[in-house]
C-alpha atoms as a PDB file:
ATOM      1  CA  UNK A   1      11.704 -18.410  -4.334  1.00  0.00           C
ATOM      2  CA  UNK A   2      13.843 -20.684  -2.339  1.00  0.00           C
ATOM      3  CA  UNK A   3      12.753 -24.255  -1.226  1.00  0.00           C
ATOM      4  CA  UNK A   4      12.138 -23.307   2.694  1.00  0.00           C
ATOM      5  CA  UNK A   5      10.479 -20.493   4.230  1.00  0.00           C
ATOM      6  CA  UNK A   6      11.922 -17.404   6.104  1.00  0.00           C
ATOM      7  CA  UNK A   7      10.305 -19.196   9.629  1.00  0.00           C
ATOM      8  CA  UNK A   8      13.124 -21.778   9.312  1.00  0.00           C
ATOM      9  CA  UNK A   9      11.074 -24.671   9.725  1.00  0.00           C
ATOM     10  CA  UNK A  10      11.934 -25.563   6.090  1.00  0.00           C
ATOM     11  CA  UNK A  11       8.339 -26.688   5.462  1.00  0.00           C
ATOM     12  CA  UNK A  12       7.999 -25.543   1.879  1.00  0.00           C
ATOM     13  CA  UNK A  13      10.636 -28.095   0.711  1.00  0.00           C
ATOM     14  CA  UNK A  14       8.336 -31.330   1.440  1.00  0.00           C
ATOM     15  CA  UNK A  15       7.238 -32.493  -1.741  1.00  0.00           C
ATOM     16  CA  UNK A  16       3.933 -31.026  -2.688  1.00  0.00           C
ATOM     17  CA  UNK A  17       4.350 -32.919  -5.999  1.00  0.00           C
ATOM     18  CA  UNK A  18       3.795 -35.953  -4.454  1.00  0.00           C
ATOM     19  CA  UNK A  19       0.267 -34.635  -3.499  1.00  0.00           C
ATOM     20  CA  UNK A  20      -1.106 -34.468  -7.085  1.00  0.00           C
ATOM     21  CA  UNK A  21      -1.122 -30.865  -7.470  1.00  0.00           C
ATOM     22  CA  UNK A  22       1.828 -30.430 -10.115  1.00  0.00           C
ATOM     23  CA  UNK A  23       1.021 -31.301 -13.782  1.00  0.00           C
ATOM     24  CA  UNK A  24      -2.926 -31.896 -13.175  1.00  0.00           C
ATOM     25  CA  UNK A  25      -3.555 -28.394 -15.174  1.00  0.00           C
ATOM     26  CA  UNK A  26      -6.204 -28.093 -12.056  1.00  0.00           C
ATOM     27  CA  UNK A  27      -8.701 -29.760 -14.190  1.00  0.00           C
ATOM     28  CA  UNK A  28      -9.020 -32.573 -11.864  1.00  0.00           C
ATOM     29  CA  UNK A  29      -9.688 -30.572  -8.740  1.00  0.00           C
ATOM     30  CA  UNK A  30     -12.879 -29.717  -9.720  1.00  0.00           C
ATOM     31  CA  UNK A  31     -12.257 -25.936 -10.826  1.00  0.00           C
ATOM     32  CA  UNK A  32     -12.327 -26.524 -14.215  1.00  0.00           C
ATOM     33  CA  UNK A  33     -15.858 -25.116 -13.927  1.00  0.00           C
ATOM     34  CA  UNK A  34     -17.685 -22.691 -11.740  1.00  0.00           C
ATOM     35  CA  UNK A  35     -14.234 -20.980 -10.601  1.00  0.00           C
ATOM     36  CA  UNK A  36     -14.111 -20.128  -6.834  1.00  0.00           C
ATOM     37  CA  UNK A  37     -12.969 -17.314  -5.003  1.00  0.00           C
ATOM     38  CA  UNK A  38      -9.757 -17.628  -4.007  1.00  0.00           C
ATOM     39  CA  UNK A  39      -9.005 -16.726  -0.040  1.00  0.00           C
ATOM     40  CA  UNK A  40      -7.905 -13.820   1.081  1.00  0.00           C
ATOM     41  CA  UNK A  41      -4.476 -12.665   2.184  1.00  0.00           C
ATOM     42  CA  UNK A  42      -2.735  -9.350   3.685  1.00  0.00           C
ATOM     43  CA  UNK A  43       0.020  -8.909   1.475  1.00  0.00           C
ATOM     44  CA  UNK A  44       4.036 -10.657   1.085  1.00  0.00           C
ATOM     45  CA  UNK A  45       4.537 -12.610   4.157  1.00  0.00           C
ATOM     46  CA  UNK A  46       8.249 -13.188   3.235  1.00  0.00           C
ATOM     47  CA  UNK A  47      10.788 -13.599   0.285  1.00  0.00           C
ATOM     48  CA  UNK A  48      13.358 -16.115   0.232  1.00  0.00           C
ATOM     49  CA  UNK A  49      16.057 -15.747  -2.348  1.00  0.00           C
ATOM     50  CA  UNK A  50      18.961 -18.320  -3.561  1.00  0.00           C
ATOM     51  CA  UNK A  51      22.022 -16.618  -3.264  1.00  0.00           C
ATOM     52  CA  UNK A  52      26.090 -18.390  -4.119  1.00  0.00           C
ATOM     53  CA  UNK A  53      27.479 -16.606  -0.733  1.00  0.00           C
ATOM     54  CA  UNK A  54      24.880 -15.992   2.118  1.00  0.00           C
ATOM     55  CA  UNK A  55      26.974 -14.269   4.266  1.00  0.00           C
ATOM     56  CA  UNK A  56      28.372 -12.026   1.327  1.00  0.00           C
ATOM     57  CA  UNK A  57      24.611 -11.214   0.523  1.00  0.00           C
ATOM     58  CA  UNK A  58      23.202 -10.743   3.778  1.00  0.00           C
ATOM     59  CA  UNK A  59      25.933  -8.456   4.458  1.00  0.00           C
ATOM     60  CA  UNK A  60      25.557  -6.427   1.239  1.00  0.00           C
ATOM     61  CA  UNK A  61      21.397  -6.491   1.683  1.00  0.00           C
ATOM     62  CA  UNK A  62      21.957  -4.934   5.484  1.00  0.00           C
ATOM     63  CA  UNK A  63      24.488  -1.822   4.253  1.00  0.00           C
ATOM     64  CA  UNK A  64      22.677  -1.543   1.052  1.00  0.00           C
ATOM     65  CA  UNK A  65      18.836  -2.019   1.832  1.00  0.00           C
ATOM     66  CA  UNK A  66      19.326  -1.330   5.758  1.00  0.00           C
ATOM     67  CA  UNK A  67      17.745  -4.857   6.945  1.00  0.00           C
ATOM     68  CA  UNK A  68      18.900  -6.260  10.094  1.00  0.00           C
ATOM     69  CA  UNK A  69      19.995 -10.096  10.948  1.00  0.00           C
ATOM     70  CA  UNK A  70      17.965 -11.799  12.653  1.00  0.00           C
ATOM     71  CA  UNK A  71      19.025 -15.009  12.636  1.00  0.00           C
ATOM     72  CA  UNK A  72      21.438 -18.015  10.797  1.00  0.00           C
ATOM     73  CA  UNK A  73      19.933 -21.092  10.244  1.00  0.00           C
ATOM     74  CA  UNK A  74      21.820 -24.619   9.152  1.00  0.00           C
ATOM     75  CA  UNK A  75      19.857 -27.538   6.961  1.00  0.00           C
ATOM     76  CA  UNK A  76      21.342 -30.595   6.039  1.00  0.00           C
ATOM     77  CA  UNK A  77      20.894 -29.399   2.398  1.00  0.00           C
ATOM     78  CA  UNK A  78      21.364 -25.375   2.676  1.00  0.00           C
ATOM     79  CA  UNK A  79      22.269 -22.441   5.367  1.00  0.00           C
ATOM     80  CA  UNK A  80      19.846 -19.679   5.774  1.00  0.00           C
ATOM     81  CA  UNK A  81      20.704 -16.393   7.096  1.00  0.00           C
ATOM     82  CA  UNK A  82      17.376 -14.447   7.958  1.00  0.00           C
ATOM     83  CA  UNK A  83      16.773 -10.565   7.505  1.00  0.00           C
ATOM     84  CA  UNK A  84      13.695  -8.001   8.709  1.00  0.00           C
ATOM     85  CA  UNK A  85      13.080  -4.875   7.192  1.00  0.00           C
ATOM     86  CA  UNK A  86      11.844  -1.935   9.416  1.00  0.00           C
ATOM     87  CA  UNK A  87       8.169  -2.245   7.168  1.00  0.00           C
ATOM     88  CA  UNK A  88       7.791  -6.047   8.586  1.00  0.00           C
ATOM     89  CA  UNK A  89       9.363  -7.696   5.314  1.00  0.00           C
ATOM     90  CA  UNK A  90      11.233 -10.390   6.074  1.00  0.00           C
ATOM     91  CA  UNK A  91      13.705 -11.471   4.159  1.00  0.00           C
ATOM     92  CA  UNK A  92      15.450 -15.265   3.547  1.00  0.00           C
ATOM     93  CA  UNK A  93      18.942 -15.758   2.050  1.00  0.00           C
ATOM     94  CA  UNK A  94      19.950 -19.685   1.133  1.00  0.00           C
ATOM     95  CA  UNK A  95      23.051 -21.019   0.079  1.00  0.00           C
ATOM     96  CA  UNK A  96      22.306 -24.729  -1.277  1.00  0.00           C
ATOM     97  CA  UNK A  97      24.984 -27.270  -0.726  1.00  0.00           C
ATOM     98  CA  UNK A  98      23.976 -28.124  -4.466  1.00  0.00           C
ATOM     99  CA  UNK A  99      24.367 -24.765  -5.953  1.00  0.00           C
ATOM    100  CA  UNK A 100      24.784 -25.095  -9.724  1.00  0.00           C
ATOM    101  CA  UNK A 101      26.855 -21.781 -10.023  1.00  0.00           C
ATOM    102  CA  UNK A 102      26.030 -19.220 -12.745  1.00  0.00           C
ATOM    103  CA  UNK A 103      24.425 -16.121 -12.175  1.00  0.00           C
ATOM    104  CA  UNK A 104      21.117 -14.745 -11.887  1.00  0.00           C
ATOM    105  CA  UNK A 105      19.018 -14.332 -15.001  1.00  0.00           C
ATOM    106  CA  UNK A 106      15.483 -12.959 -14.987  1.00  0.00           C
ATOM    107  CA  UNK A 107      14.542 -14.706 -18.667  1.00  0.00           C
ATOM    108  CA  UNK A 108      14.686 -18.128 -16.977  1.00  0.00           C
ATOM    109  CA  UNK A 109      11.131 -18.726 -15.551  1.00  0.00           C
ATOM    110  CA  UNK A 110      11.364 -18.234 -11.956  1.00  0.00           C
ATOM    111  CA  UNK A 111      11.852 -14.725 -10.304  1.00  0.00           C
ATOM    112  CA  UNK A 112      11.934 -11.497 -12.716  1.00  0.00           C
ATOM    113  CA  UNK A 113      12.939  -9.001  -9.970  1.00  0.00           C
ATOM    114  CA  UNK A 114      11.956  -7.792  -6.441  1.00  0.00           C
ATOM    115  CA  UNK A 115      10.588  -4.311  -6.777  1.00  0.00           C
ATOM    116  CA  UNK A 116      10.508  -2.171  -3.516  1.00  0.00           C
ATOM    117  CA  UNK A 117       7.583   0.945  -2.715  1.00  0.00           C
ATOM    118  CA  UNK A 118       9.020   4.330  -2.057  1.00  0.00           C
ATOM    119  CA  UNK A 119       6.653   7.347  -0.959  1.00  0.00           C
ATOM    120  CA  UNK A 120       7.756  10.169  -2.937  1.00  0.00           C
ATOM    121  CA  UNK A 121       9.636  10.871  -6.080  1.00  0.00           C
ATOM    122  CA  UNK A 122      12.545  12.473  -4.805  1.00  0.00           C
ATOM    123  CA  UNK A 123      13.596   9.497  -2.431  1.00  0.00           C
ATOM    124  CA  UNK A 124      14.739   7.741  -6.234  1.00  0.00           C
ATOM    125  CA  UNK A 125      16.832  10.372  -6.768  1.00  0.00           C
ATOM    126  CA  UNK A 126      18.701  10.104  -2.902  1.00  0.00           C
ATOM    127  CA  UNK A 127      18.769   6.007  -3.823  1.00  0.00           C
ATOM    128  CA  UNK A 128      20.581   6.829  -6.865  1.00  0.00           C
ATOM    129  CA  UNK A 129      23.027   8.460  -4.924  1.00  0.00           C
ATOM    130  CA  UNK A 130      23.350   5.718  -2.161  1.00  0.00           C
ATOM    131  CA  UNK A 131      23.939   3.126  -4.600  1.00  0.00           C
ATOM    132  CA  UNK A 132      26.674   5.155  -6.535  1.00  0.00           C
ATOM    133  CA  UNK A 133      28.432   5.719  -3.394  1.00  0.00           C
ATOM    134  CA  UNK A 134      28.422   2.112  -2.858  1.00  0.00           C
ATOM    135  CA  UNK A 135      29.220   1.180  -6.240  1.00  0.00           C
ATOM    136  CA  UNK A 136      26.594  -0.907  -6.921  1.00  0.00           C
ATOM    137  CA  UNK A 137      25.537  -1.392 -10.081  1.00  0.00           C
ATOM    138  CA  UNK A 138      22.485   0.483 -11.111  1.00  0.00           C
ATOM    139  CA  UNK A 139      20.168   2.096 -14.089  1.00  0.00           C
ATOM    140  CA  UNK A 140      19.383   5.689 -14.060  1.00  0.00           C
ATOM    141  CA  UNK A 141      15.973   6.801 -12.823  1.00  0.00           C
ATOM    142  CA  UNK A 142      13.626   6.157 -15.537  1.00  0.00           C
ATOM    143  CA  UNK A 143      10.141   8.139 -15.510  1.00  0.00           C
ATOM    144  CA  UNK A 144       7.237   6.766 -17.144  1.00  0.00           C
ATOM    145  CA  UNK A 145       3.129   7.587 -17.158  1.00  0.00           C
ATOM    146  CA  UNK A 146       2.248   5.849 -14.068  1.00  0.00           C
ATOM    147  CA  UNK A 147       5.896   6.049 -12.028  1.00  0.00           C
ATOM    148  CA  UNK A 148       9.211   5.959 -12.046  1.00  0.00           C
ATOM    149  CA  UNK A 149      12.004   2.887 -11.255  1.00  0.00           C
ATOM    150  CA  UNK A 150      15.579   2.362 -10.490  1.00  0.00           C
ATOM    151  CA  UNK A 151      16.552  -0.624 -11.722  1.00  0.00           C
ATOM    152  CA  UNK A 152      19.892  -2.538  -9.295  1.00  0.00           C
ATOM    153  CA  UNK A 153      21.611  -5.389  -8.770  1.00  0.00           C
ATOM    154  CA  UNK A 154      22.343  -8.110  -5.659  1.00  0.00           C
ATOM    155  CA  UNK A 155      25.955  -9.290  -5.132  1.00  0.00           C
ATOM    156  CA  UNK A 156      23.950 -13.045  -7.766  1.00  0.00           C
ATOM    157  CA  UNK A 157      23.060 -10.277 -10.197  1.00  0.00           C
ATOM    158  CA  UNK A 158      19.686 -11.113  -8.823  1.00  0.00           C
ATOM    159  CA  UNK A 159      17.171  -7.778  -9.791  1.00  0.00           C
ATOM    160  CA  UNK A 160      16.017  -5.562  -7.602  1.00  0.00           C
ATOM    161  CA  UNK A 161      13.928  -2.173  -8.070  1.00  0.00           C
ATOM    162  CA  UNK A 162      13.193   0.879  -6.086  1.00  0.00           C
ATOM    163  CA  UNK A 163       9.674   1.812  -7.396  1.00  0.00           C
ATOM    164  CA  UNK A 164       7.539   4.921  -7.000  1.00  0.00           C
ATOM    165  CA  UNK A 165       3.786   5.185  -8.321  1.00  0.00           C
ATOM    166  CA  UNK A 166       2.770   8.476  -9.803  1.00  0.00           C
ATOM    167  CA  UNK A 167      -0.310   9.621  -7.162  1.00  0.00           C
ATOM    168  CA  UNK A 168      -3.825   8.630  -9.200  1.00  0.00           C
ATOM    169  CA  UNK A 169      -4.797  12.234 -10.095  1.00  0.00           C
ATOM    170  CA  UNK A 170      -1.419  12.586 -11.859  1.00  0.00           C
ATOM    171  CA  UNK A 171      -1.914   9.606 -14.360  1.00  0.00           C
ATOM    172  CA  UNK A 172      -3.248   9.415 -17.884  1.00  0.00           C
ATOM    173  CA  UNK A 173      -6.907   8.418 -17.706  1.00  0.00           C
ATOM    174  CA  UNK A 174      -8.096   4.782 -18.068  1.00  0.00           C
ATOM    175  CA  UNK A 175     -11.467   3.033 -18.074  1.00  0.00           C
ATOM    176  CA  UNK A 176     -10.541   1.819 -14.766  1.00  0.00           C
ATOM    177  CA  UNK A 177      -9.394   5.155 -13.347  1.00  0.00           C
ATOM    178  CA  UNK A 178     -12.266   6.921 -15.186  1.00  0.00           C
ATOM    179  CA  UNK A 179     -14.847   4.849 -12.765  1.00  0.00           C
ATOM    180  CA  UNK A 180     -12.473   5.270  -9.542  1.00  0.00           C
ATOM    181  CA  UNK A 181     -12.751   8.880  -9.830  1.00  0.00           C
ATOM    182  CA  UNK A 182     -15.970   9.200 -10.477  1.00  0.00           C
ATOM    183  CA  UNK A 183     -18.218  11.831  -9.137  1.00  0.00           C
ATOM    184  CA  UNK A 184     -18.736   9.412  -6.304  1.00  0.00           C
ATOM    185  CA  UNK A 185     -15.689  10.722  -4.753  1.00  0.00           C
ATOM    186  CA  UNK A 186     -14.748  14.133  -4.256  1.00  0.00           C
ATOM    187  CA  UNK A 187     -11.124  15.348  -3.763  1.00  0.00           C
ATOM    188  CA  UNK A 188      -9.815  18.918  -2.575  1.00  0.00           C
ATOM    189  CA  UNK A 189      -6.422  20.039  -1.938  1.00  0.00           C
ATOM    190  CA  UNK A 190      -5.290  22.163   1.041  1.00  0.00           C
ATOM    191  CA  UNK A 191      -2.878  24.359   1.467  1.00  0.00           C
ATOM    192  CA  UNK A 192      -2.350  23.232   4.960  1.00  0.00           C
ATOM    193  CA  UNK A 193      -0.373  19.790   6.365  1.00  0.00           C
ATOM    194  CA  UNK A 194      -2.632  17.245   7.306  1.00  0.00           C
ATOM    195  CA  UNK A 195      -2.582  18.010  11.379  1.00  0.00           C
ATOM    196  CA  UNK A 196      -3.967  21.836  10.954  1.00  0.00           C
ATOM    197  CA  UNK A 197      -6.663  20.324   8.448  1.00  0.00           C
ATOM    198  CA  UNK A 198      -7.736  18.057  11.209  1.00  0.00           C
ATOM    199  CA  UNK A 199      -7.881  20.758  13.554  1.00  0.00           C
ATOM    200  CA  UNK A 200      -9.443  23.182  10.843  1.00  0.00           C
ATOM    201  CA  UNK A 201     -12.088  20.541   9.528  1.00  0.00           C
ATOM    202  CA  UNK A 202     -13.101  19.709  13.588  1.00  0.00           C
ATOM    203  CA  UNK A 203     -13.497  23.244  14.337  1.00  0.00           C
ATOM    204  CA  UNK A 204     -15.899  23.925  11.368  1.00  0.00           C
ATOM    205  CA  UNK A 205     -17.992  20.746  11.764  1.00  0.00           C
ATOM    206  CA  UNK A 206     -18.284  21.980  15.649  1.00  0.00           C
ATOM    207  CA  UNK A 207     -19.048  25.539  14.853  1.00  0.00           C
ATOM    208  CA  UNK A 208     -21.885  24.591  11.664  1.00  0.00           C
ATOM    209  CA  UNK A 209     -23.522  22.138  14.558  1.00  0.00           C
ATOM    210  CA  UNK A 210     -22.164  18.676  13.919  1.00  0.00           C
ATOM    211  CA  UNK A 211     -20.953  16.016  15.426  1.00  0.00           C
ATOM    212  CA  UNK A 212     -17.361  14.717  15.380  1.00  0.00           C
ATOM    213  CA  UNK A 213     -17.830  11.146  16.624  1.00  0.00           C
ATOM    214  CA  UNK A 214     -13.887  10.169  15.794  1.00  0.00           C
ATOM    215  CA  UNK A 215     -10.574  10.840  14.546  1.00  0.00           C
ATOM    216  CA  UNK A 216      -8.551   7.323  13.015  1.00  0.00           C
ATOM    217  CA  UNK A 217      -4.927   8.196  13.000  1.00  0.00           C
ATOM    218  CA  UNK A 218      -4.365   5.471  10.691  1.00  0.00           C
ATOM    219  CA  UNK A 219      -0.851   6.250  10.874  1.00  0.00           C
ATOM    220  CA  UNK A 220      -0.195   6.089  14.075  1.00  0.00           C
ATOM    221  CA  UNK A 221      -1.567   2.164  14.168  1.00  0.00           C
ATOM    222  CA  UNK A 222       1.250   1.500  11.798  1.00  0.00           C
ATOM    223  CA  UNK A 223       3.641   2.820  14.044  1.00  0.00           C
ATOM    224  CA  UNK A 224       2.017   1.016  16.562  1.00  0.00           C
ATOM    225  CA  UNK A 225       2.798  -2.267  14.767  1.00  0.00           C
ATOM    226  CA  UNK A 226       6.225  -1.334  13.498  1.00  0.00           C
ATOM    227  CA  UNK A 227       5.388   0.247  10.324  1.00  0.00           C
ATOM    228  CA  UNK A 228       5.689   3.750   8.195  1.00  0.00           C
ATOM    229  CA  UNK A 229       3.008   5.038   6.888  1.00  0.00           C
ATOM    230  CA  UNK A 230       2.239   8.457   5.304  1.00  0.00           C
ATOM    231  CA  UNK A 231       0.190  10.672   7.657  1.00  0.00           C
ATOM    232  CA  UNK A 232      -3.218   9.520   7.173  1.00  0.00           C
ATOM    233  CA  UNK A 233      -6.308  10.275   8.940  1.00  0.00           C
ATOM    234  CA  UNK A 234     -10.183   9.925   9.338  1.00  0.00           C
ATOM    235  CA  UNK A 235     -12.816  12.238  10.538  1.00  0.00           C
ATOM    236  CA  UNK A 236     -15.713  11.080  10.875  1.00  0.00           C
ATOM    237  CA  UNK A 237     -18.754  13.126  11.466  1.00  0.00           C
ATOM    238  CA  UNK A 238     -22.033  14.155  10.563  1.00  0.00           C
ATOM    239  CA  UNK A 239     -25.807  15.402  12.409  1.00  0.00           C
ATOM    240  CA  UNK A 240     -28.078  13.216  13.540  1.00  0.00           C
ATOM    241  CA  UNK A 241     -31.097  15.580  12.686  1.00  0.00           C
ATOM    242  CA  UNK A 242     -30.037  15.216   9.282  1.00  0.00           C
ATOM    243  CA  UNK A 243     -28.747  11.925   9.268  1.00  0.00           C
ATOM    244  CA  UNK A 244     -31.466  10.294  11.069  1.00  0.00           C
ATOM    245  CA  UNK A 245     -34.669  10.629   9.031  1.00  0.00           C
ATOM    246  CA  UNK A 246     -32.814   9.853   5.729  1.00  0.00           C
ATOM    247  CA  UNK A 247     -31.997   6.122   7.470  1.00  0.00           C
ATOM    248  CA  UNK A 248     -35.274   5.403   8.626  1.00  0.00           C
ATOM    249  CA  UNK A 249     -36.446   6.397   5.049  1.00  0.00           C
ATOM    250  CA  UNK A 250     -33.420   4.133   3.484  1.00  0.00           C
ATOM    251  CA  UNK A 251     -31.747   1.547   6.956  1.00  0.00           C
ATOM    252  CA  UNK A 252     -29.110   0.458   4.493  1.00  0.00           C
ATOM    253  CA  UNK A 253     -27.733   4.031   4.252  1.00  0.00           C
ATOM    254  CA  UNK A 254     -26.441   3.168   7.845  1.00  0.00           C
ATOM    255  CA  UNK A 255     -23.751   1.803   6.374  1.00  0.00           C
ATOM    256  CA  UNK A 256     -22.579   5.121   4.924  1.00  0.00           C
ATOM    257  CA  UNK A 257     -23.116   7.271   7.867  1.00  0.00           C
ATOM    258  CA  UNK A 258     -22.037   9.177   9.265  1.00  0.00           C
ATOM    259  CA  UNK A 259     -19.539  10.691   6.821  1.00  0.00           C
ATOM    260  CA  UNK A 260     -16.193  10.021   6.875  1.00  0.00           C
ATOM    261  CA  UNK A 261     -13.680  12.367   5.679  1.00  0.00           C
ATOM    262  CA  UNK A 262      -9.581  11.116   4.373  1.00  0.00           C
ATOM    263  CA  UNK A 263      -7.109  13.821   5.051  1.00  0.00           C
ATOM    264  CA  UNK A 264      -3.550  12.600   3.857  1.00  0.00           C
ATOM    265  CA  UNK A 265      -0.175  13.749   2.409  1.00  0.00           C
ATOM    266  CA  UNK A 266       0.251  14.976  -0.509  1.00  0.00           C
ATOM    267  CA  UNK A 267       1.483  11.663  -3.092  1.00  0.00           C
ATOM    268  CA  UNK A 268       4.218  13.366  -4.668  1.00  0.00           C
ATOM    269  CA  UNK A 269       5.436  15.192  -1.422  1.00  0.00           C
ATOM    270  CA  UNK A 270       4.390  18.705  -1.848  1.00  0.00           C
ATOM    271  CA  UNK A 271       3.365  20.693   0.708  1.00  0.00           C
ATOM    272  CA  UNK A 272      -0.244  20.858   1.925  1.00  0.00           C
ATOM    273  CA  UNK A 273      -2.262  17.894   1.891  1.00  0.00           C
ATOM    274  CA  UNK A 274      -5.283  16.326  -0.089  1.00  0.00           C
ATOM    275  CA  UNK A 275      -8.944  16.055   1.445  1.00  0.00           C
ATOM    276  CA  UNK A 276     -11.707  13.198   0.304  1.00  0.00           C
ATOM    277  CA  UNK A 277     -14.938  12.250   0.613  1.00  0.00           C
ATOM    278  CA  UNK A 278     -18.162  10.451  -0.791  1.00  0.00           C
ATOM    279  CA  UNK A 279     -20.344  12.286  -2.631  1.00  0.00           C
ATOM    280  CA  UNK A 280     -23.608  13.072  -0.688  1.00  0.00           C
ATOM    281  CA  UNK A 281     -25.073  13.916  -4.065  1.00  0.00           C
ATOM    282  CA  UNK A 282     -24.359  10.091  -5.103  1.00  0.00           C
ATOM    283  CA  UNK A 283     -26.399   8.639  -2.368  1.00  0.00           C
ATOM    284  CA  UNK A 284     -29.845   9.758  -3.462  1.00  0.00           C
ATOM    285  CA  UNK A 285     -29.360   7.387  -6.475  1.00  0.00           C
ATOM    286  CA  UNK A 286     -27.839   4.538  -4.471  1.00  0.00           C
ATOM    287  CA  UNK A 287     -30.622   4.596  -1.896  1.00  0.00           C
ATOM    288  CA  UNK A 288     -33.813   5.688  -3.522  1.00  0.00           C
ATOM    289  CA  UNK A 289     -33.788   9.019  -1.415  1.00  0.00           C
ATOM    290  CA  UNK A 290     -36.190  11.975  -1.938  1.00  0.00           C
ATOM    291  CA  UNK A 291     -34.538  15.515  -2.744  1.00  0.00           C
ATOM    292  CA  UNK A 292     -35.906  16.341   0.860  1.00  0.00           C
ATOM    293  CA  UNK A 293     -33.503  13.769   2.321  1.00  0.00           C
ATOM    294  CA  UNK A 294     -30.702  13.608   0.393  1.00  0.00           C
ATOM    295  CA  UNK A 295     -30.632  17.389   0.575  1.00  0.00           C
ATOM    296  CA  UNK A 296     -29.894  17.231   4.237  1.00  0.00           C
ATOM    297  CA  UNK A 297     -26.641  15.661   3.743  1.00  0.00           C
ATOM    298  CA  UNK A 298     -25.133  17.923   1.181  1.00  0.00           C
ATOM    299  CA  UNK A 299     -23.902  20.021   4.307  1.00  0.00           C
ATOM    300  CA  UNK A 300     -20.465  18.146   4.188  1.00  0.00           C
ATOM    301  CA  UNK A 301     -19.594  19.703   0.954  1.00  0.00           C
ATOM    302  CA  UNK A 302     -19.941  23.328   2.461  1.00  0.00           C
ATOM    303  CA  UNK A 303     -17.918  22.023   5.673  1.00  0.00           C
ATOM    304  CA  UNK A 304     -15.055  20.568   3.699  1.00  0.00           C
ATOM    305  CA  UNK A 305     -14.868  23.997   1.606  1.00  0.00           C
ATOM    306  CA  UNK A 306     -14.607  25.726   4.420  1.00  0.00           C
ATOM    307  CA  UNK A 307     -11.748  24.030   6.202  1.00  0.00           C
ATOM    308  CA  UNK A 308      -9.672  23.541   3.242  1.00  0.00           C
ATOM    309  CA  UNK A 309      -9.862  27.269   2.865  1.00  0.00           C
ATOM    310  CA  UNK A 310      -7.433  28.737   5.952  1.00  0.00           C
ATOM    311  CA  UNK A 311      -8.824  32.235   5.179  1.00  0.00           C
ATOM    312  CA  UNK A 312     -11.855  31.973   5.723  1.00  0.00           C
ATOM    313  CA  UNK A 313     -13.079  31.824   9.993  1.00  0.00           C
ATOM    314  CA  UNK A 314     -14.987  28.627  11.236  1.00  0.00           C
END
């Protein structure tokens, strides 16, 4: 990462040796004990790379990774041309006035590579074919248990990767995944996209009695802040005369009620789309509920059959 930040106010190239953070091992701070949580953040703000030609890179990262310029700023020390990619990643190029020359190599400590998220498996395969048109250096595809990866390289040799993750259900079983899918979550595939298994799951939760208290198109409130997303939504839904008595019994149960169901595209880009949901089954142990009142919420298992199966009528 580059001495400045992508804001061009150059703020990350102050000094923050001089406050007694470098070379203390953190042993003086005080976390050498109890260990704190660390705060929270959202996700990569911005990356700023160290590049020999800025303008030579910032025109090779717009035609080959389709950012757009922004803006070119001037230090005394470095010039910084600034790039945005349509997901909100923003992206800083610097050219130091001190540039030691050489090339890029990931076995110095510093940066390995910058690895970029694609959705399916078959957008690798139309990268692969964007890069060779360009002549840009690149690996093949390479497929492995949990994803696959094309491997390229920046005008500095710098690393970069397209990446995509195999979908969870698709993966050899771990400890980890083993408690993720647990019977705490139930998945079911439809044959239908995820709009007409909206529509199907509303119309059977209306026609067995319940109540649809919301849609999230959590989708569309990417779009709505610039970013793609596959097609995700949330109904939520449930009955009160069920729901009720089993929360006065257990308050804290509030917090999973009503039900909310995940309808979302397929990970590997198939057709249909996959359908999830808690386990009511799960919440008698969670809560301390009697078979009476955990029994009333087992309905959502029978709705979610239902509207995953198109043949059947709501």
């Amino acid at each position: 990462m580059s001495g400045t930040d992508s804001s061009g106010t150059g703020l990350s190239g102050t000094g923050l040796s001089g406050t007694g953070l470098s070379g203390t091992g953190l042993s003086g701070t005080g976390l050498s004990g109890k260990r704190p949580s660390a705060p929270g953040f959202s996700g990569i703000g911005h990356l700023d790379l160290s590049v020999s030609q800025v303008e030579a890179s910032a025109a090779w990262y717009e035609q080959v990774l389709g950012l757009h310029r922004l803006r070119r700023v001037e230090f005394p020390d470095r010039t910084m041309v600034v790039l945005r990619h349509r997901s909100g990643l923003i992206v800083g190029l610097n050219q130091h006035a001190a540039f030691p020359g050489g090339r890029f190599d990931e076995r110095r400590a510093g940066l390995d590579h910058v690895g970029f998220s694609v959705e399916h498996r078959a957008q690798l395969d139309e990268w692969q074919q964007w890069l060779a048109s360009l002549g840009v250096e690149h690996s093949p595809v390479a497929d492995s248990a949990v994803g696959s990866a094309l491997v390229f390289r920046d005008p500095d040799h710098i690393q970069l990767e397209m990446w995509w993750s195999k979908p969870a259900q698709d993966r050899p079983p771990t400890s980890a995944s083993a408690n993720l899918a647990s019977p705490n979550l139930v998945e079911r595939s439809s044959p239908a996209g995820v709009e007409q298994t909206v529509q199907r799951l509303v119309q059977v939760a209306n026609a067995s009695g319940l109540t649809v208290f919301a849609t999230v198109d959590h989708s569309a409130g990417a779009r709505s802040v610039g970013m793609d997303m596959p097609d995700t939504r949330v109904v939520i839904l449930g009955n009160p005369a069920a729901g009720t008595p089993a929360m006065l019994a257990a308050p804290d149960l509030a917090l999973d009620l009503p039900t909310r169901v995940l309808v979302r595209e397929r990970g590997d880009g198939g057709p249909g789309s996959v359908v999830l949901f808690h386990d009511p089954a799960a919440l008698k142990d969670r809560y301390g509920l009697s078979a009476s009142e955990a029994g009333r919420l087992a309905g959502i298992v029978d709705i979610v059959e239902r509207a995953v199966d198109v043949r059947s009528d709501a």
